[in-house]
Protein backbone atom coordinates (compact mmCIF):
# COMPACT_ATOMS: atom_id res chain seq x y z
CA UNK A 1 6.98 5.15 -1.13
CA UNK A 2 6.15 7.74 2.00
CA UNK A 3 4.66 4.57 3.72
CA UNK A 4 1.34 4.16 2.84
CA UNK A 5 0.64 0.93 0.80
CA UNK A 6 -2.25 -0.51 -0.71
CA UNK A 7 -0.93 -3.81 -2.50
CA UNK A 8 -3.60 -6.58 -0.87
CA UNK A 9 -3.88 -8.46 -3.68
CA UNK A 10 -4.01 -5.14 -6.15
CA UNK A 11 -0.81 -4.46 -7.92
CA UNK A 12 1.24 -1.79 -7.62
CA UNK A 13 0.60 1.75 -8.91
CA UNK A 14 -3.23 0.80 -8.02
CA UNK A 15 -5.70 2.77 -6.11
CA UNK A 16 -8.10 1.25 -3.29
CA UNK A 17 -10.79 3.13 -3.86
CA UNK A 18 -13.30 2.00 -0.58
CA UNK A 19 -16.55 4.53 -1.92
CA UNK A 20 -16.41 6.39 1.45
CA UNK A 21 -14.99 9.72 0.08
CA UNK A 22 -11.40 8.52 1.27
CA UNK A 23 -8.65 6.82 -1.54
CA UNK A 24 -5.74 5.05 -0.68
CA UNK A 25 -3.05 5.12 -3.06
CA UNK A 26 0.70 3.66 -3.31
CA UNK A 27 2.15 6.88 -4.03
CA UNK A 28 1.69 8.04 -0.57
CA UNK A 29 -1.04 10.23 -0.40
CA UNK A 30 -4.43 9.50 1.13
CA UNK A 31 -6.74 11.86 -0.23
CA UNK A 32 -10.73 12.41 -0.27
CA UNK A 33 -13.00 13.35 -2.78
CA UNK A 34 -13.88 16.15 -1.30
CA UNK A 35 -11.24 18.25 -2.32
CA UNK A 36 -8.95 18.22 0.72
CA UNK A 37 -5.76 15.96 1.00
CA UNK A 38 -3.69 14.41 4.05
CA UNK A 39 -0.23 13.99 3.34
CA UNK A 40 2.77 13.68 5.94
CA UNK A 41 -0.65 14.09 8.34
CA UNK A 42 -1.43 17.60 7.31
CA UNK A 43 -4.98 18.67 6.46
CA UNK A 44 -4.95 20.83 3.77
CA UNK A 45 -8.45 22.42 5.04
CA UNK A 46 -6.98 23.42 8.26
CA UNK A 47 -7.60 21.94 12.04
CA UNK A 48 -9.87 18.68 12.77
CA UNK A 49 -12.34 19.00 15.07
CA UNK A 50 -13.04 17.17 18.14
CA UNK A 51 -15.99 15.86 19.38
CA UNK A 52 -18.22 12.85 20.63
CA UNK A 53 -17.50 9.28 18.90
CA UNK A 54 -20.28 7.98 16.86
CA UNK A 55 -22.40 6.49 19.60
CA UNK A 56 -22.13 9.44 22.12
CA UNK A 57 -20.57 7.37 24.85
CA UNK A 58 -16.89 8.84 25.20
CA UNK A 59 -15.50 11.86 24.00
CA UNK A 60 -11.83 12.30 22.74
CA UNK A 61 -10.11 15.76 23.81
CA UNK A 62 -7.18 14.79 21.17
CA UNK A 63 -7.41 14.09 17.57
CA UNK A 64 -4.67 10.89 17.64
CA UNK A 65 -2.45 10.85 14.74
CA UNK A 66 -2.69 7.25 13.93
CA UNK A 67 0.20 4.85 12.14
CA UNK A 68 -1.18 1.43 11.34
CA UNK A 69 1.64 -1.61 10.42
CA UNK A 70 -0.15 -4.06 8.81
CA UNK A 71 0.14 -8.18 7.20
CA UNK A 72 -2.31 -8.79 4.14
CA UNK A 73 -5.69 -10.74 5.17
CA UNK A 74 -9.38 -10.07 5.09
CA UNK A 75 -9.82 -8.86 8.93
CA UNK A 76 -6.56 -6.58 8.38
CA UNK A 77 -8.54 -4.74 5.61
CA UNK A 78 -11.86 -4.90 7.85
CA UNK A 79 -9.27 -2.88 10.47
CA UNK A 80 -8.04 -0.56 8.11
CA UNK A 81 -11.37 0.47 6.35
CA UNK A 82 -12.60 1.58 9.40
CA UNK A 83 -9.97 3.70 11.07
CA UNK A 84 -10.57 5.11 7.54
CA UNK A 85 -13.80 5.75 8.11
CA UNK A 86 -12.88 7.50 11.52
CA UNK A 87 -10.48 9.16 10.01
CA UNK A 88 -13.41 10.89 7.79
CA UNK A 89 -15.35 11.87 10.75
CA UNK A 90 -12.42 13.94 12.37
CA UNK A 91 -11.82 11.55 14.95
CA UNK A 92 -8.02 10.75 14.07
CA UNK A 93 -5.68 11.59 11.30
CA UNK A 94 -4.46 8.40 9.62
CA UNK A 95 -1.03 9.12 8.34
CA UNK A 96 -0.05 5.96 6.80
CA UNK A 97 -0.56 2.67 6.58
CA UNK A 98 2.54 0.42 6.29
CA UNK A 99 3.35 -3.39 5.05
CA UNK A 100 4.84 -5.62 7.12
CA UNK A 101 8.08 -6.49 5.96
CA UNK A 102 7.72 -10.14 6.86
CA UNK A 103 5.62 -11.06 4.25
CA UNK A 104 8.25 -12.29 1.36
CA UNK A 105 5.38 -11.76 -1.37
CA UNK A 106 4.64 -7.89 -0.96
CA UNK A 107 7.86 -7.02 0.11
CA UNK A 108 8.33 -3.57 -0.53
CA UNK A 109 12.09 -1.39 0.36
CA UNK A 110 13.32 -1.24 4.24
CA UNK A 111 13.93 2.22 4.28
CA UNK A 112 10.90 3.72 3.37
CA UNK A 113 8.23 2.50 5.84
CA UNK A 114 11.11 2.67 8.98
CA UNK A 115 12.11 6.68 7.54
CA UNK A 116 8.31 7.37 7.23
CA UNK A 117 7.67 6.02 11.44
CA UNK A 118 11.10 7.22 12.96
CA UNK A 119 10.18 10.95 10.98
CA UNK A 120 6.83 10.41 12.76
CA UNK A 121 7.56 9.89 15.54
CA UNK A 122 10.33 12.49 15.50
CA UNK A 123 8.04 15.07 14.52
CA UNK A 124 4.54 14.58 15.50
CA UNK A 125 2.71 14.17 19.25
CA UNK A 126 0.18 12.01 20.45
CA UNK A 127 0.74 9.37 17.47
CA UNK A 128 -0.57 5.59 18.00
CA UNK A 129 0.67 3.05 16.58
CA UNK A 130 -2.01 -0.30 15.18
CA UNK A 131 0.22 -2.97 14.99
CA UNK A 132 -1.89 -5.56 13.38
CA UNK A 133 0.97 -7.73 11.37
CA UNK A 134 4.09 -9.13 12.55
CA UNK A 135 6.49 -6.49 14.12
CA UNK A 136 9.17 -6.13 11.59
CA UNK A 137 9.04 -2.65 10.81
CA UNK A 138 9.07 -2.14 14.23
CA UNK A 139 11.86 -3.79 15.31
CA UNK A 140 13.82 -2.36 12.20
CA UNK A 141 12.23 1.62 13.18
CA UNK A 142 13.47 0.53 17.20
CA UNK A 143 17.03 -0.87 16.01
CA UNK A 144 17.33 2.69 13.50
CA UNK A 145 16.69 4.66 16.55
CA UNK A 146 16.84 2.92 19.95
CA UNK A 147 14.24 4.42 22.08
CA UNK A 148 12.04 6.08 19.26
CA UNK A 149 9.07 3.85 19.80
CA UNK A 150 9.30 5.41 23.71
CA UNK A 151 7.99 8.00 21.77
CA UNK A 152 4.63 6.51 20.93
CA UNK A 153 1.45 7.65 22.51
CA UNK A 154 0.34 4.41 22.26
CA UNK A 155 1.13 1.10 20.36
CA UNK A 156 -1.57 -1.56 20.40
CA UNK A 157 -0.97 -5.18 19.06
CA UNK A 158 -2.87 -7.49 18.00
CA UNK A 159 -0.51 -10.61 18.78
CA UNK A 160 0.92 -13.10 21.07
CA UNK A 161 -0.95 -15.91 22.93
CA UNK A 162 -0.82 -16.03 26.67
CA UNK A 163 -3.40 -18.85 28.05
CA UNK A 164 -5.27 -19.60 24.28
CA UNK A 165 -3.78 -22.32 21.31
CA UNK A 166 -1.45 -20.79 19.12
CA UNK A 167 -1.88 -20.05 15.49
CA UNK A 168 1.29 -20.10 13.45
CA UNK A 169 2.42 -23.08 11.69
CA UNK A 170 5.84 -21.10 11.58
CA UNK A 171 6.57 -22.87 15.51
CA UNK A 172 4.33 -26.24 15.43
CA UNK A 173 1.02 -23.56 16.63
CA UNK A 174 3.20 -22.94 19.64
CA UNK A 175 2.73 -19.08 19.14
CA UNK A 176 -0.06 -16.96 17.92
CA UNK A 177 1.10 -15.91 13.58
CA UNK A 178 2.05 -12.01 13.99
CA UNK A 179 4.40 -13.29 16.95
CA UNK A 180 5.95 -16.17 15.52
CA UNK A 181 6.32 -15.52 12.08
CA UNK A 182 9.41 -12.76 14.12
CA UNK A 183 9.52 -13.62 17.48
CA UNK A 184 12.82 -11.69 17.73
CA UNK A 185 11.05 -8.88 16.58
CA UNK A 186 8.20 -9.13 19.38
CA UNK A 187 10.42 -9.28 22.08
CA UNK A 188 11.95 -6.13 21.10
CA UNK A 189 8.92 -4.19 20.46
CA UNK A 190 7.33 -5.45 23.96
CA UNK A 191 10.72 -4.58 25.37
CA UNK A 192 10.57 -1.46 24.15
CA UNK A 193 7.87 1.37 25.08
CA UNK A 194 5.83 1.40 28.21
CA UNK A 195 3.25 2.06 26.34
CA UNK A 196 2.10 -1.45 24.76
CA UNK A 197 -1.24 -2.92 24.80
CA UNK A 198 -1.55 -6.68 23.87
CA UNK A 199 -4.96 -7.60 22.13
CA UNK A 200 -3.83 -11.44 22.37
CA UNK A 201 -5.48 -14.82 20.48
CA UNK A 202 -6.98 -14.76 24.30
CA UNK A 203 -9.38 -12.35 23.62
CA UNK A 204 -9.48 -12.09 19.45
CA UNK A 205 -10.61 -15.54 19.43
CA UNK A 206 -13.26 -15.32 22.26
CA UNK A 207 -15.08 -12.39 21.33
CA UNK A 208 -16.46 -13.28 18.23
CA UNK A 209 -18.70 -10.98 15.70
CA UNK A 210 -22.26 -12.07 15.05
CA UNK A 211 -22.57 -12.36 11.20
CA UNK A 212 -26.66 -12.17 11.09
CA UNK A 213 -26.05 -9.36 13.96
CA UNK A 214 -24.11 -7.44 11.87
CA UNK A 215 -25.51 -8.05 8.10
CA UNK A 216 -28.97 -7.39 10.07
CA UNK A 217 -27.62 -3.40 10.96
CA UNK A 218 -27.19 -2.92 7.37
CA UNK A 219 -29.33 -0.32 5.91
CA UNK A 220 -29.04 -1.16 2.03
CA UNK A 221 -28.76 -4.12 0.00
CA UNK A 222 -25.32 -2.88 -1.33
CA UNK A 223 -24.15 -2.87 2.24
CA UNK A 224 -25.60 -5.86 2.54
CA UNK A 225 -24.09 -7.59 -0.50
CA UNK A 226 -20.29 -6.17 0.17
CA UNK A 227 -20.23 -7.05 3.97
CA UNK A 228 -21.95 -10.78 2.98
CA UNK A 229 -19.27 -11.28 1.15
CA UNK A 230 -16.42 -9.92 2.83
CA UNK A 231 -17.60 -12.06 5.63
CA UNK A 232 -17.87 -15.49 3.86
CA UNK A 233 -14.33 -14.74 3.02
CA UNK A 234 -13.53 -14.84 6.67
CA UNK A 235 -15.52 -17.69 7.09
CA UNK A 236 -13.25 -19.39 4.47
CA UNK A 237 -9.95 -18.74 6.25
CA UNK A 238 -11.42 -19.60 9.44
CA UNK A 239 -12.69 -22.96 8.26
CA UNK A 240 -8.95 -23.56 6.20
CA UNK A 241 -6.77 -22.87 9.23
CA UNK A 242 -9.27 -25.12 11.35
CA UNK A 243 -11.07 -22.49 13.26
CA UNK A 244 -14.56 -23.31 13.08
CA UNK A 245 -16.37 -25.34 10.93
CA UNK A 246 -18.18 -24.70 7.85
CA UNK A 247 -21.84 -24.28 9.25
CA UNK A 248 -20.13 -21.40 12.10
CA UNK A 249 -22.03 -17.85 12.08
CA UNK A 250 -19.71 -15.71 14.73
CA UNK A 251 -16.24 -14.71 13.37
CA UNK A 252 -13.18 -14.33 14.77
CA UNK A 253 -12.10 -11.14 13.30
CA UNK A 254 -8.46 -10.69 15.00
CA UNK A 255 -7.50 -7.82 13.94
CA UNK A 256 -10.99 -5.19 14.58
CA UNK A 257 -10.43 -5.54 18.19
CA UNK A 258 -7.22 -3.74 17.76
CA UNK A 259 -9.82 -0.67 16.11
CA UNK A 260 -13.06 -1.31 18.94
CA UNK A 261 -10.11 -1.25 22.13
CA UNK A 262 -8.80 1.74 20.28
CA UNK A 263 -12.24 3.66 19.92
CA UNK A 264 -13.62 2.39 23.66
CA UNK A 265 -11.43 0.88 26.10
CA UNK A 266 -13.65 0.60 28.04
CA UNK A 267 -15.79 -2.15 26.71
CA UNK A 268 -12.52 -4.62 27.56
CA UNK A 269 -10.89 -6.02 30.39
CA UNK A 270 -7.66 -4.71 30.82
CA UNK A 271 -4.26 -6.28 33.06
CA UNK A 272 -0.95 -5.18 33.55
CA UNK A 273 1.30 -8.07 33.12
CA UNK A 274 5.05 -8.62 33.37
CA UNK A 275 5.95 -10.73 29.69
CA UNK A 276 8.66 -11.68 28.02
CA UNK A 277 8.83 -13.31 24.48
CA UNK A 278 11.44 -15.92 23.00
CA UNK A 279 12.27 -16.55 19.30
CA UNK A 280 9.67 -18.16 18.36
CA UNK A 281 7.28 -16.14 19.37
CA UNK A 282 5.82 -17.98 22.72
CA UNK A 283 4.91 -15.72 25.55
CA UNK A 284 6.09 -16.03 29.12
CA UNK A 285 3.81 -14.56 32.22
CA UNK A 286 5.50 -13.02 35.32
CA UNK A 287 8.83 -12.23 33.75
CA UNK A 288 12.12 -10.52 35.08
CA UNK A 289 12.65 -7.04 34.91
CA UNK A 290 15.95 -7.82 32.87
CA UNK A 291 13.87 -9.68 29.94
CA UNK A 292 10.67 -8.81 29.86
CA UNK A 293 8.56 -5.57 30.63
CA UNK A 294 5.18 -4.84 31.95
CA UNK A 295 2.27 -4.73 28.93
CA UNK A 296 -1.59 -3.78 29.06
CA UNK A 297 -2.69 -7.29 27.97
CA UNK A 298 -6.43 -6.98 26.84
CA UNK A 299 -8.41 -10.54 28.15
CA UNK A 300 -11.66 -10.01 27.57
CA UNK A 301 -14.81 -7.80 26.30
CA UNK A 302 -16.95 -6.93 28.85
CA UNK A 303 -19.90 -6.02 26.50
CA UNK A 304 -20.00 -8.28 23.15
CA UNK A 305 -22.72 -6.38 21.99
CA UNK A 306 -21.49 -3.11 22.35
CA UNK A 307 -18.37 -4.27 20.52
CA UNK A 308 -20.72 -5.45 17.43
CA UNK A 309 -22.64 -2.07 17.35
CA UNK A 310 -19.45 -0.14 17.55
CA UNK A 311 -18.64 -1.66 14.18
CA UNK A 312 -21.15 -1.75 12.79
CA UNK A 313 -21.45 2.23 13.58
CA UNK A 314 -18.61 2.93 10.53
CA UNK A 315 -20.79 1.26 8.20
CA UNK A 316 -22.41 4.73 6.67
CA UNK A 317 -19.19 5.71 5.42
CA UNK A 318 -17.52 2.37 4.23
CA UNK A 319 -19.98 2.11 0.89
């Protein structure tokens, strides 16, 4: 009820246990087995240290306290697993995880995931914001307090389409899903912090994930076994919503590149851009001041590969 949810498709009351010392559970607290507990982001232990990301190529002087608003789908829990796992190597303090209020099947009471963000943001520095679902809390959290998401270090996005095919049956596959299914919503979040980044459909579905690449990094056949079949589940939905077809071995796994551009910036191509969004979602390049506002709008990775091994880094800690 403090904001952190773990319904996908468990009910209520249930605990997501993911083996990697970390639990997720719907009464608020994320705690690990190791004796020490997060809630409201404080470590019961004491101070989290700094240092060196996994592959040694960037270092982080600040720990971000990290927020991540999320839909229900197999990538979104690929996302969330492994901020989790980065969470257990001291390299940010994941304070909750939220549901999108959008989705009509898992909807869970307004007031607790907007109180949880605007008492975040309120109260805590250097927070970022993984926006990986349609923006309905948001927009509620910006319309409860007008100006609190100004408060964000960061908020990154995985939504919109600028140049690529939308994705949302919602407007005809005029928009990309997170921005159409609340398009209202999406023009009020881009509207509202200068501190937006835009992982669009442009470069989600683009920069695609080797399956052999990654089940091939594996070190055990129980890694082996869970990732095979996360995967084929994302081959599924890819393959229903007309993707790919059946025989396809790279995913499109939307909502990681929201956790890689996080980790390493670096490894994408990054543009300011002047947008603006309408109702239903569509995106319009080189807007006015007076309707849209200017967005980091990731296009592209500039090293595939590098994006692969990056995930494929957390996998130690995820079984």
């Amino acid at each position: 009820s403090s904001g952190i949810n773990a319904e996908w498709p468990l009910r209520p009351g249930t605990n997501l246990n993911l083996r990697s010392g970390i639990m997720v559970e719907t009464n608020g607290i994320l705690s690990t087995d190791n004796g020490h507990a997060v809630s409201n982001g404080t470590v019961s232990n004491g101070a989290v240290s700094n240092g060196a990301v996994s592959n040694g190529a960037e270092k982080r002087d600040v720990v971000d306290n990290v927020v991540i608003d999320t839909d229900c789908g197999v990538d979104d829990m690929f996302c969330i697993a492994n901020f989790l796992s980065l969470h257990k190597k001291n390299k940010c303090k994941l304070l909750g995880v939220l549901k999108s209020l959008s989705d009509t099947v898992h909807k869970q009471p307004a007031a607790s995931a907007e109180q949880f963000l605007v008492e975040t943001l309120k109260t805590k520095a250097d927070v970022t914001i993984i926006a990986i679902g349609p923006l309905t809390n948001l927009h509620a959290v910006e319309k409860m307090s007008p100006g609190i998401l100004g408060r964000a270090k960061s908020i990154i996005i995985m939504g919109g389409n600028i140049e690529e095919e939308g994705n949302c049956p919602k407007t005809n596959f005029t928009s990309e899903y997170n921005f159409g299914m609340d398009g209202e919503a999406a023009a009020c979040v881009l509207r509202s912090s200068p501190n937006v980044c835009l992982v669009p459909l442009d470069v989600t579905s683009n920069v695609r994930f080797d399956m052999e690449n990654i089940l091939g990094k594996t070190k055990t056949a129980k890694q082996k076994e869970f990732f095979s079949k996360v995967m084929a589940g994302m081959l599924a939905a890819m393959v229903q919503e007309g993707e790919c077809g059946a025989d396809e071995r790279h995913l499109n796994i939307h909502d990681l590149h929201c956790f890689t551009y996080y980790l390493h910036p670096e490894l994408y191509l990054v543009e300011q851009e002047k947008l603006a969004v309408d109702q239903n979602g569509v995106i319009t390049r080189n807007a006015p001041v007076s309707s849209g506002n200017s967005v980091k709008v990731v296009w592209s990775g500039r090293d595939s590969n590098r994006i692969e091994t990056l995930v494929t880094l957390m996998f130690d800690n995820l079984l």
